[in-house]
Each structure stands twice: as structure tokens, then as C-alpha cells.
Protein backbone atom coordinates (compact mmCIF):
# COMPACT_ATOMS: atom_id res chain seq x y z
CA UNK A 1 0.00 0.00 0.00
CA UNK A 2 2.96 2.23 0.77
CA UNK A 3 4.67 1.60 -2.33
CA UNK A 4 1.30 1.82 -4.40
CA UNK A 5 0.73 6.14 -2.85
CA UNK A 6 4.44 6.38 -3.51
CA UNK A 7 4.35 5.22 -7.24
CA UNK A 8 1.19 7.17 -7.70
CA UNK A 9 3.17 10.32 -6.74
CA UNK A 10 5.94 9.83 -9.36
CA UNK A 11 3.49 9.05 -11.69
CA UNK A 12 2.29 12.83 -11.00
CA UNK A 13 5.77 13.75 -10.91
CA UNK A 14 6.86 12.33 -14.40
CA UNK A 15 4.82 11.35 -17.09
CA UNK A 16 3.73 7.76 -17.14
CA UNK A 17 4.93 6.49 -20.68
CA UNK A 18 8.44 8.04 -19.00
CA UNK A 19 8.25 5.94 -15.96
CA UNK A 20 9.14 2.22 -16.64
CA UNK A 21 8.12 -0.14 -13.30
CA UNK A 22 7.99 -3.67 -12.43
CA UNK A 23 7.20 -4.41 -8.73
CA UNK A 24 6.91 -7.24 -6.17
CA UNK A 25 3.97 -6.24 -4.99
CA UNK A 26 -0.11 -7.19 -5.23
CA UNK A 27 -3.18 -5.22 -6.48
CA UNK A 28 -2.42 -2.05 -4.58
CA UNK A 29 0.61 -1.60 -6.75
CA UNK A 30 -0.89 -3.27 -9.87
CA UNK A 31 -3.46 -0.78 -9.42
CA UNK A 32 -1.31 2.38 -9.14
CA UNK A 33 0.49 0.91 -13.05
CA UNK A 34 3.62 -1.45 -11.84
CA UNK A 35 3.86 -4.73 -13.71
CA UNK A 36 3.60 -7.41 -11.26
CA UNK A 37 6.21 -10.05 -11.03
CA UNK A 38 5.78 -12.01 -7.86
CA UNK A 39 2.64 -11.46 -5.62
CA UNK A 40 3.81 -10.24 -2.20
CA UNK A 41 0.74 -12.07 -0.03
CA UNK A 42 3.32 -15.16 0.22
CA UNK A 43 5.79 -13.19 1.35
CA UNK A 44 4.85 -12.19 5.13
CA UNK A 45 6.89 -14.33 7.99
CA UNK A 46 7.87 -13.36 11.78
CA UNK A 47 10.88 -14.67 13.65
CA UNK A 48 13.10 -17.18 12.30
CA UNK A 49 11.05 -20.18 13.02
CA UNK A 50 8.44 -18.80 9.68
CA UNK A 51 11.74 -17.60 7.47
CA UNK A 52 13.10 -21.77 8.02
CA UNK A 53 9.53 -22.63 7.26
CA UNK A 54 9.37 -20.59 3.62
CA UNK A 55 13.46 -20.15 3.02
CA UNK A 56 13.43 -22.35 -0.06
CA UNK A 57 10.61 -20.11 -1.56
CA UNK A 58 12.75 -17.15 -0.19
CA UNK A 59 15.38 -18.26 -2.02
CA UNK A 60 14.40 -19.04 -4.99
CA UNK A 61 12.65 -15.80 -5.28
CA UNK A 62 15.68 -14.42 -4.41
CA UNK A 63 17.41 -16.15 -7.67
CA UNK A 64 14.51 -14.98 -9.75
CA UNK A 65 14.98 -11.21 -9.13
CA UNK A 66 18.12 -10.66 -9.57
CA UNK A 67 17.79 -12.15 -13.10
CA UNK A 68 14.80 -10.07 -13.82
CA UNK A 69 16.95 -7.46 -12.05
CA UNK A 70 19.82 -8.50 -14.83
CA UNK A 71 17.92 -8.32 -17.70
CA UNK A 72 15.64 -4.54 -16.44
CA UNK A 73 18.35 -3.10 -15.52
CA UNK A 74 16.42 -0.09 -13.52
CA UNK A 75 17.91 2.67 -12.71
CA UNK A 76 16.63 3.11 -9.44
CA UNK A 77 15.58 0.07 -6.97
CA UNK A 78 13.16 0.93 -3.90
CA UNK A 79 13.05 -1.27 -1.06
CA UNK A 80 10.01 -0.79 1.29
CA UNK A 81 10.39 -2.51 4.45
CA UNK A 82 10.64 -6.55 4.57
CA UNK A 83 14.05 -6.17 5.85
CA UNK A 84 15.13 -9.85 6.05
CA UNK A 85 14.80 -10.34 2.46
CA UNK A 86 15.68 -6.52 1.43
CA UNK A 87 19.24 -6.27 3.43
CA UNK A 88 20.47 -9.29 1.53
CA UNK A 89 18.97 -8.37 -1.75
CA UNK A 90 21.27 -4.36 -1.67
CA UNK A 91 24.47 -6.11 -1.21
CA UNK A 92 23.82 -8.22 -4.39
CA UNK A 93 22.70 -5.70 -6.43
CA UNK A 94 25.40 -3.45 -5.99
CA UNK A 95 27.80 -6.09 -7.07
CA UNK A 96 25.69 -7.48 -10.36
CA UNK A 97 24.64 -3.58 -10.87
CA UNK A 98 26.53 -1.15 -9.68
CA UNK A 99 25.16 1.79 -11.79
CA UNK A 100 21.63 1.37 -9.95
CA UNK A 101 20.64 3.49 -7.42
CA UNK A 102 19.26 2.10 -3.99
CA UNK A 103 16.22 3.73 -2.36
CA UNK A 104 15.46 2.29 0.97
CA UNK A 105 11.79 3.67 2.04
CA UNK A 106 10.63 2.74 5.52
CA UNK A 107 13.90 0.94 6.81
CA UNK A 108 14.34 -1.62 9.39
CA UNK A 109 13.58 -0.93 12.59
CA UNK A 110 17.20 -0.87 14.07
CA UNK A 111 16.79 1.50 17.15
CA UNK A 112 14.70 -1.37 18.40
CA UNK A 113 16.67 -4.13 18.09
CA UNK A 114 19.88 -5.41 15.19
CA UNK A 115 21.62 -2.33 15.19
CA UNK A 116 24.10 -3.55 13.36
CA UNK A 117 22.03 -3.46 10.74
CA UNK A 118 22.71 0.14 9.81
CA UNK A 119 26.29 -0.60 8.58
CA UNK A 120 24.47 -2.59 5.44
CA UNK A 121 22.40 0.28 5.24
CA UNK A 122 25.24 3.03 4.99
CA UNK A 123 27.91 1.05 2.46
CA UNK A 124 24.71 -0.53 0.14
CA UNK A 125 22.02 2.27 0.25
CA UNK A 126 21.92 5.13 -1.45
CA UNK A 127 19.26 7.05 -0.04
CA UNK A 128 16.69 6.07 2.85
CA UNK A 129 13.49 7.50 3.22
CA UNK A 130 12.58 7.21 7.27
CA UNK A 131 8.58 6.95 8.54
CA UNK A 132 9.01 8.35 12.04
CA UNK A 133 10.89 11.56 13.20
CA UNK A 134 13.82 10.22 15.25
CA UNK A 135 15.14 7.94 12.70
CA UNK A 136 16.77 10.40 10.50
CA UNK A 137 19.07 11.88 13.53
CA UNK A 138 19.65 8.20 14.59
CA UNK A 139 20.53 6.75 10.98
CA UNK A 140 22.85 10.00 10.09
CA UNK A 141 25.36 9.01 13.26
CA UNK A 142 25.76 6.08 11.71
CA UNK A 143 26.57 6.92 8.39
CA UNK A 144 23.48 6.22 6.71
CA UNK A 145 22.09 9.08 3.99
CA UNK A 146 18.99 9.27 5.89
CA UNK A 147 15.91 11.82 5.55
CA UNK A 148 12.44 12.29 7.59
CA UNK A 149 9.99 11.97 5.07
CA UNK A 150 7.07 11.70 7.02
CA UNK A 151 4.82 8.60 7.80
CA UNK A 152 2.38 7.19 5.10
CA UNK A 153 -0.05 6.29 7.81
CA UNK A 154 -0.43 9.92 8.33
CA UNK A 155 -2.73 10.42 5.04
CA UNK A 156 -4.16 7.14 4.74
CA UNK A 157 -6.29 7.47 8.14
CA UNK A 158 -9.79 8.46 6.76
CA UNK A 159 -11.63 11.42 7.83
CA UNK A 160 -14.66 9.42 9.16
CA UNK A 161 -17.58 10.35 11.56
CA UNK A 162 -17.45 8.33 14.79
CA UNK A 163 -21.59 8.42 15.22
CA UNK A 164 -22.19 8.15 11.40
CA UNK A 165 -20.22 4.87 11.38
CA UNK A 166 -21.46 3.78 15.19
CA UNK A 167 -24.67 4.02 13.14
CA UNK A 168 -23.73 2.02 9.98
CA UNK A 169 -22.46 -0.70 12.67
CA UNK A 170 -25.51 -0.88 14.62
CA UNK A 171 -23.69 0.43 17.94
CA UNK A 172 -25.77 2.34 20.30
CA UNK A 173 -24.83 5.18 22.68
CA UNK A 174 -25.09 2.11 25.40
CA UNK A 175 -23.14 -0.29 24.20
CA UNK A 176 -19.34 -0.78 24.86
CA UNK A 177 -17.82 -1.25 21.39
CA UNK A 178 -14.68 -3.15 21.72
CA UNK A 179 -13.06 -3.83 18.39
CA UNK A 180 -10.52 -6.72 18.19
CA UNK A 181 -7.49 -6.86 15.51
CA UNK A 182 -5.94 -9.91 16.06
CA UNK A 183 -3.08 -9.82 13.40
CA UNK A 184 -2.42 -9.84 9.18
CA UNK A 185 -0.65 -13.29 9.83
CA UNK A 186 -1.45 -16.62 10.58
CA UNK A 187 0.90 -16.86 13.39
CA UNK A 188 -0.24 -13.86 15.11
CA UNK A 189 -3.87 -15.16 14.65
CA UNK A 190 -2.98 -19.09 16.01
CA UNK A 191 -1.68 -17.30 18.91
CA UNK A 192 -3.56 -14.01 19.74
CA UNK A 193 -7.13 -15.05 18.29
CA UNK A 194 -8.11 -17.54 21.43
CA UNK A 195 -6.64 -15.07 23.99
CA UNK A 196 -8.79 -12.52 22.59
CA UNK A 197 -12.17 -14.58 22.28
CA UNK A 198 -11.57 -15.55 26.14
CA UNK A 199 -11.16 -12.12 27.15
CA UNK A 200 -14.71 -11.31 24.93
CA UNK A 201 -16.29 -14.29 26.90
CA UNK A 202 -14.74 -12.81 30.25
CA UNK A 203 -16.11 -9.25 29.82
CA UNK A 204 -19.80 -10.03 28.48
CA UNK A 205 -20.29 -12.05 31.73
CA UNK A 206 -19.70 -8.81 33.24
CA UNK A 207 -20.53 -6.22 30.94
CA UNK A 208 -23.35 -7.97 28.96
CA UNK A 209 -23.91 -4.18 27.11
CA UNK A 210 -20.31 -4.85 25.32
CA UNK A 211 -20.04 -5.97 21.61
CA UNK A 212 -17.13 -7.27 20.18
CA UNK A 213 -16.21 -6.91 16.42
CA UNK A 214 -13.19 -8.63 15.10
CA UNK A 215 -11.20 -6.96 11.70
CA UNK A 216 -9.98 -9.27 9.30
CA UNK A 217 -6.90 -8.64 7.35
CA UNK A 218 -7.28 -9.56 3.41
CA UNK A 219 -4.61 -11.71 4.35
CA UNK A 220 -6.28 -13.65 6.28
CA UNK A 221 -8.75 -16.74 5.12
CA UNK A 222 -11.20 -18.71 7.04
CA UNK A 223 -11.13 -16.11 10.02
CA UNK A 224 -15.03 -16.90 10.30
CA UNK A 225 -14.48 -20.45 10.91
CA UNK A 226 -11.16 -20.49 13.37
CA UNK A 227 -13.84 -18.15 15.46
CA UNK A 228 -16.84 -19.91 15.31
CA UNK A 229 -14.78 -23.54 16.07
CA UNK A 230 -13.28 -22.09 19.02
CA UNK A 231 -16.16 -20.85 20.54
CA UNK A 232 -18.25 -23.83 20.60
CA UNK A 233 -14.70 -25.84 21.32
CA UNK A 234 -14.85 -23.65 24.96
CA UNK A 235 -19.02 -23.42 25.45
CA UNK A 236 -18.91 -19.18 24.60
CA UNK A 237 -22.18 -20.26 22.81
CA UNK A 238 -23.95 -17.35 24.37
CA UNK A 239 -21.27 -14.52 22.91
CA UNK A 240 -21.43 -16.20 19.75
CA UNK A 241 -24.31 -13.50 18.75
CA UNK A 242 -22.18 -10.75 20.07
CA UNK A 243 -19.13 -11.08 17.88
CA UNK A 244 -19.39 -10.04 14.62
CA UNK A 245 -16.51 -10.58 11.85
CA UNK A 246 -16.41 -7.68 9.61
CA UNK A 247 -15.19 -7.96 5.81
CA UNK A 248 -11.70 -6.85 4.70
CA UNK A 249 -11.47 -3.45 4.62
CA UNK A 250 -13.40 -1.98 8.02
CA UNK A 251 -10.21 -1.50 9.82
CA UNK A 252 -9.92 2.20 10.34
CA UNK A 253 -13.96 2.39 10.47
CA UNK A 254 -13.69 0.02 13.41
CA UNK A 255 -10.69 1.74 14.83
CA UNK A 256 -12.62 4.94 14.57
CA UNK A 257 -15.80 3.73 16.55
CA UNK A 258 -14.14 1.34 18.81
CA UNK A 259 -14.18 2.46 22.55
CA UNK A 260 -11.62 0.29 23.37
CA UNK A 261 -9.36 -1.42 21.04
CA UNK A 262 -7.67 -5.05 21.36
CA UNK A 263 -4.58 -5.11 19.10
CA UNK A 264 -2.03 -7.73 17.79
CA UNK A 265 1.38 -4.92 17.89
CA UNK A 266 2.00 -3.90 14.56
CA UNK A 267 0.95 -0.98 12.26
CA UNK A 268 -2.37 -1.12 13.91
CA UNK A 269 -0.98 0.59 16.74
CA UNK A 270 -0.12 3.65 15.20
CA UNK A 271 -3.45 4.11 13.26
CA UNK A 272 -5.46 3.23 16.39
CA UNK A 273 -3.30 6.29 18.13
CA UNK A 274 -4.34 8.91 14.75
CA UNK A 275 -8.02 7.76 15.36
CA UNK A 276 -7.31 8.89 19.18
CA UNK A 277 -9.02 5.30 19.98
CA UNK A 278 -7.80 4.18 23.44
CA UNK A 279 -6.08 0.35 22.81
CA UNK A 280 -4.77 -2.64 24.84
CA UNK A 281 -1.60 -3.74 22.65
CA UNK A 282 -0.45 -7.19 23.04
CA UNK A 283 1.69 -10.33 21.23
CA UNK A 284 2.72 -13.88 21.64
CA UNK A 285 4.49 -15.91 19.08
CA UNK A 286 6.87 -18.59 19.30
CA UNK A 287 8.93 -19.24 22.49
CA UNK A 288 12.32 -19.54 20.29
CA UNK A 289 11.33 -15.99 18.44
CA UNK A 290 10.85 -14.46 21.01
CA UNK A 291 14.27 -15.66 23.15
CA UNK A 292 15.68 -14.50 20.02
CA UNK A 293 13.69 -11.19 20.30
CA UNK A 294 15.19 -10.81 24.20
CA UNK A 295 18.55 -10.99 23.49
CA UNK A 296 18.73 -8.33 20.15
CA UNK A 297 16.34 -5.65 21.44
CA UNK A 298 17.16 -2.56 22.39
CA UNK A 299 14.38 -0.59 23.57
CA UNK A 300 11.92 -2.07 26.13
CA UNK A 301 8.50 -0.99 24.27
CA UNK A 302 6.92 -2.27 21.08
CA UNK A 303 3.85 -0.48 20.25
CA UNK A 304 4.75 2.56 17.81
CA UNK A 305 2.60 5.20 19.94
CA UNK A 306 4.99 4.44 23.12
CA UNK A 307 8.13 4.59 20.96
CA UNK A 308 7.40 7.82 19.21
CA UNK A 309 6.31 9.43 22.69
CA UNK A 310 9.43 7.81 24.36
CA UNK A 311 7.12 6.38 27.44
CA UNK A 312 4.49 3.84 27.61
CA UNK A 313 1.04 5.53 27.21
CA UNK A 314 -0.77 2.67 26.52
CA UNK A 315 -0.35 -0.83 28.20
CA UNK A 316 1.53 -3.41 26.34
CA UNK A 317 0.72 -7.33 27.01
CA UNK A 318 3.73 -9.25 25.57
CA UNK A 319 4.49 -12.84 25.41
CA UNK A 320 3.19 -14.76 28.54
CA UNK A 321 1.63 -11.17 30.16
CA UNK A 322 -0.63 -11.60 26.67
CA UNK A 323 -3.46 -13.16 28.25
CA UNK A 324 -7.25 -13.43 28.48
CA UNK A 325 -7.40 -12.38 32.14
CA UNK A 326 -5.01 -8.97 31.49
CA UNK A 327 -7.12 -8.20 28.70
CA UNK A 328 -10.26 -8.48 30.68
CA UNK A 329 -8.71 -6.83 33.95
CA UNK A 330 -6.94 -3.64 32.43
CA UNK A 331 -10.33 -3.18 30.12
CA UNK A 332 -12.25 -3.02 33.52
CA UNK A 333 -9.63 -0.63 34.76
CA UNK A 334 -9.99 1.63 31.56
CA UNK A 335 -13.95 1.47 32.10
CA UNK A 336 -14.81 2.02 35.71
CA UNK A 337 -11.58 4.61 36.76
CA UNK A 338 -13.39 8.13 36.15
CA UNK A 339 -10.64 9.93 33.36
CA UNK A 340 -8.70 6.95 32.74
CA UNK A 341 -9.87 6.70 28.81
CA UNK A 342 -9.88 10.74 28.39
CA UNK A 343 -6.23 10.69 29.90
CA UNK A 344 -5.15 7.87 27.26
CA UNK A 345 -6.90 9.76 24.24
CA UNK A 346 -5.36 13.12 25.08
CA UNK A 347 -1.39 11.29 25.15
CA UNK A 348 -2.51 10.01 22.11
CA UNK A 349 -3.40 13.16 20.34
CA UNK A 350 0.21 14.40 20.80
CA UNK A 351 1.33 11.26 18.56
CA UNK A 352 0.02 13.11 15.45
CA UNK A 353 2.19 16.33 16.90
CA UNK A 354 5.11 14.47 16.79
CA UNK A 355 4.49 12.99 13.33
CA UNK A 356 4.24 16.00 11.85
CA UNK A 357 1.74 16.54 8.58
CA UNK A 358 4.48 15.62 6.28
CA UNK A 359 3.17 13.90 2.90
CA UNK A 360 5.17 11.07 2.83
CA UNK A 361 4.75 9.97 -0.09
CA UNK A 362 4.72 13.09 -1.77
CA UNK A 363 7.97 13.72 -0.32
CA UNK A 364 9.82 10.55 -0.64
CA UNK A 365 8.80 11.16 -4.51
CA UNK A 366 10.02 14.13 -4.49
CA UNK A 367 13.52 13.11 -3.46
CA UNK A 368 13.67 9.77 -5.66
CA UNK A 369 13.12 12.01 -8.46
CA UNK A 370 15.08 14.96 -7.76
CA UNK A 371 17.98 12.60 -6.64
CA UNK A 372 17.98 9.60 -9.23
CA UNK A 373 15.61 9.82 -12.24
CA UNK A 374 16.97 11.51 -14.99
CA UNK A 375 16.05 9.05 -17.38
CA UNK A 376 13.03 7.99 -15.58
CA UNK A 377 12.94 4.66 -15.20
CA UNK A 378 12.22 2.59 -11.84
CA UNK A 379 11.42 -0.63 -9.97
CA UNK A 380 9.54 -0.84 -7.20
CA UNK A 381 10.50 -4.11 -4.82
CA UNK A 382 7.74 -4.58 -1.52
């Protein structure tokens, strides 16, 4: 999606029969006028227990780009996040073509943990294009040709009306929306789905006025089923009628009319913040990934709204703290304590503050073009 507003500002920026692009990518970029190569939907793994899972695809995907690489020839190559994959792929390229240019746009997250990652990104990258405000200062120390560009998030929240869409969800002034995001992965849904449907059956036996809508990720399939299985696995037959599974593509309406969100940590987190929506952020994954995770970090935090304010203004669940009974326990604190929901909504307002209303996009166009395209012609790798 990032890539897709990205290309759609060169495409403003240079005329489109002068602006050559093939893409890993999916329908957002096919959309925007990319050729598609290799659909990205296959692409998404967490922790090094999913890469050893899909490495042979990895691998051979690698092997296939750089010979479509070889024969394209592109002046300019853009990297958007996927780090893994995208760190290996600059040191190749700059040995089979040194000529191209290397455009990292949203870069690995190395203030949080695998610093060392920044040394590939100052010898192989040529310009990177940073989503949150603190980056730039922290990449430039280290040698990397960073620049603040904004975050894309920014102008893809959606100026919605919380009653209007309240309305459209069949929410009342008296009911307790809560709105569950349980994850864009399968691994975040095997683990995060059944602590979230235990916390739903938890609250409703105290809060019977609560209803409980779940987004689903378009990369997710058979969300439906995994909840309605593990409901009548655990008896919940009585919350089964308060749940309700929205289609791909309600997140930020369900964000916006939430009163309480429960999120997987991810992306989410940093929309939920721009809709002001007060949120419970929380992960489990695999016990290996996450020893792994332990020894490399270096910040304590993972939700972007805590990082980007430097201090923890809303409560994080990780790893064995993830459960059904927190959920339940800090939602009842967030309820009944008189302020404690306008206090979280007013930290989070000074998350958009520190964003800034930079286009990102629009700028991280601005300075491919002004910076490599003089005879226009560009890949686009997600």
C-alpha cells in the first residue's frame, strides 16, 4: 500500500509512458500501473522459526529477481520494508549492478533491536526514506544518507464520523464497542485469536452491554471459521451473537468507533493512536522468536505510539503477560476509573504532533526524483 501512494506520486511527478516499473507487490501496486512479477501475499513471515519454514521459496525468489533485475536493468531500486529479504537483496545488487541506485523507504527498525544493521544500510544504500521523526538523527550518526519523510499512515487514516459509522455498525450510545485486531498473519492469529475470544467471553459475563467486532486482514482466510470452532470448542455459545466478523477493509472504520481497542502490535498501533481510539496492545508468538527477540532488542516498548512518545502511554501485554485475564482486567480498569480513557486519548493526540503533517509519499517522490531519475525509469520491490 505504501509503495502503491508512492508510485502514484511519481506518476504525478513524471509522465507515465516516462516511468518504466515492475514491482513485487499485489493489487495495490498493480493498481497504481507497476507490472507485477511475484505477488507479495506469500511473502509475510515473523521470527526465524516462519523464514526456516518458507526459506526455499525465499530463495528461490531471491534467484529470480536478480535475473529479472539482470535483464531490467532499472535505474533506481526501492526497497520498502521486509528487511530480512531486502538487506540481503542491496548487497547483491550493488555487485551485479553497480550503476543502480538504492532507495530504501521505511527501513528496518534498528533502534529497536539489530543495530548492526545500519552498517548494510550506509555502504549498500543510497538514499533512505525514514517513517518516524527520530530515525533520521539516529541513521545520520551512523553513516546512513537518511531523511524524515514523514509517515504514510499519516494520510491514509480516513476522515470518518465516529456516530455516522457507530450508526452504519448498529452500535448504540449504550453499548461498549470493543473492536478486536488480532493480526495480518497466521501466526499472530494461532496465537492471539483464542486469547482474545476468552477475554470477549470474560467481559460479556460482566458487561453484557459490550459488543465485540473482530477486523480481518485480506490476508487472512477462514477467520469466520477459526472463530466460530473455538467458541463452541470452549461453550462461549452465548457470545457467539455478540461477535461479529467484519469484511476486509473496516479496519480504520472500526478503529474509529471502537471504545476500546484489542490489538495484535503492529501498524495497527499507530493508526489506532491517529483515530485517538484508546487500545490494549499485546503479542505472543513462538517461544524460540521471542528468546531471540530478548537478546537483540534494544528498547523495552513495542507499540509505535509508546516509541514515538518515548514512554508507555498505553499498556503493552507481551508474550506470557498476553493473556485473556489482562485483557479483561486492564479493560475493567480503563472502564470504571473516572478519566482513565480521556487521559489515554489526550497522550494520544500528541502522537500526530510528533508525526508532523508531512506527505510522505509526496515527499519521498520528491527526493527519488530529484535525486535519481533523470532518465526515468524505476522498480519498485515490496
Amino acid at each position: 500500500m505504501h509503495a502503491a501512494s508512492l508510485l502514484n506520486e511519481l506518476y504525478k511527478m513524471i509522465p507515465p509512458r516516462d516511468l518504466i516499473v515492475e514491482a513485487i507487490g499485489s493489487n495495490y501496486l498493480e493498481k497504481a500501473g507497476a507490472r507485477i512479477f511475484f505477488d507479495c501475499k506469500y511473502l509475510g513471515s515473523i521470527g526465524l522459526t516462519e523464514v526456516l519454514k518458507k526459506l526455499s521459496m525465499y530463495l528461490n525468489l531471491e534467484r529470480e529477481l536478480l535475473f529479472e533485475l539482470s535483464m531490467f536493468r532499472p535505474d533506481v531500486l526501492i526497497l520498502v520494508d521486509f528487511p530480512g529479504f531486502n538487506l540481503r537483496l542491496t548487497k547483491k545488487i550493488k555487485k551485479l549492478l553497480p550503476e543502480t541506485k538504492i532507495v530504501y523507504y521505511l527501513p528496518p527498525q534498528v533502534w529497536a533491536w539489530n543495530e548492526g544493521r545500519t552498517k548494510t544500510l550506509a555502504k549498500y544504500c543510497d538514499l533512505v526514506l525514514c517513517g518516524l521523526p527520530f530515525e533520521e538523527e539516529f541513521h545520520r550518526k551512523r553513516g546512513v544518507n537518511a531523511f524524515y519523510v514523514g509517515n504514510p499512515i499519516l494520510s491514509e487514516t480516513e476522515n470518518l464520523d465516529r456516530e455516522k459509522v457507530r450508526s452504519e455498525f448498529a452500535v448504540t450510545k449504550e453499548d461498549m464497542l470493543i473492536g478486536l485486531f488480532p493480526g495480518s498473519r497466521e501466526s499472530e492469529i494461532h496465537f492471539m485469536l483464542p486469547v482474545l475470544l476468552e477475554a470477549c467471553e470474560l467481559l460479556y459475563k460482566s458487561s453484557p452491554h459490550c459488543k465485540f467486532m473482530i477486523a480481518q486482514a485480506s490476508t487472512i482466510s477462514k477467520l469466520e471459521s477459526s472463530v466460530q470452532t473455538f467458541l463452541q470448542k470452549k461453550g462461549f455459545t452465548k457470545i457467539q451473537e455478540k461477535i461479529k466478523i467484519l469484511p476486509p477493509g473496516n479496519n480504520h472504520k472500526l478503529l474509529c468507533a471502537s471504545d476500546l481497542a484489542w490489538l495484535t502490535s503492529g501498524t495497527v498501533t499507530l493508526e489506532a493512536a491517529l483515530y485517538e481510539t484508546p487500545m490494549i496492545l499485546g503479542y505472543r508468538g513462538n517461544k524460540i522468536n521471542y528468546f531471540l527477540y530478548l537478546l537483540l532488542r534494544r528498547i523495552e516498548m513495542i507499540g509505535l505510539p509508546n516509541i514515538i512518545m518515548g514512554e508507555k502511554i498505553v499498556t503493552e501485554l507481551i508474550q506470557d503477560d498476553a493473556t485473556a485475564e489482562n485483557y479483561y482486567q486492564i479493560t475493567k480498569v480503563c472502564v470504571q476509573v473516572h478519566g482513565h480513557m480521556e487521559k489515554i486519548r489526550h497522550d494520544l493526540k500528541k502522537v500526530r504532533e510528533k508525526l508532523t503533517e508531512k506527505d510522505a509519499s509526496y515527499e519521498a517522490a520528491l527526493k527519488i526524483r530529484d535525486n535519481f531519475l533523470p532518465n526515468y525509469k524505476v522498480i519498485t520491490a515490496k
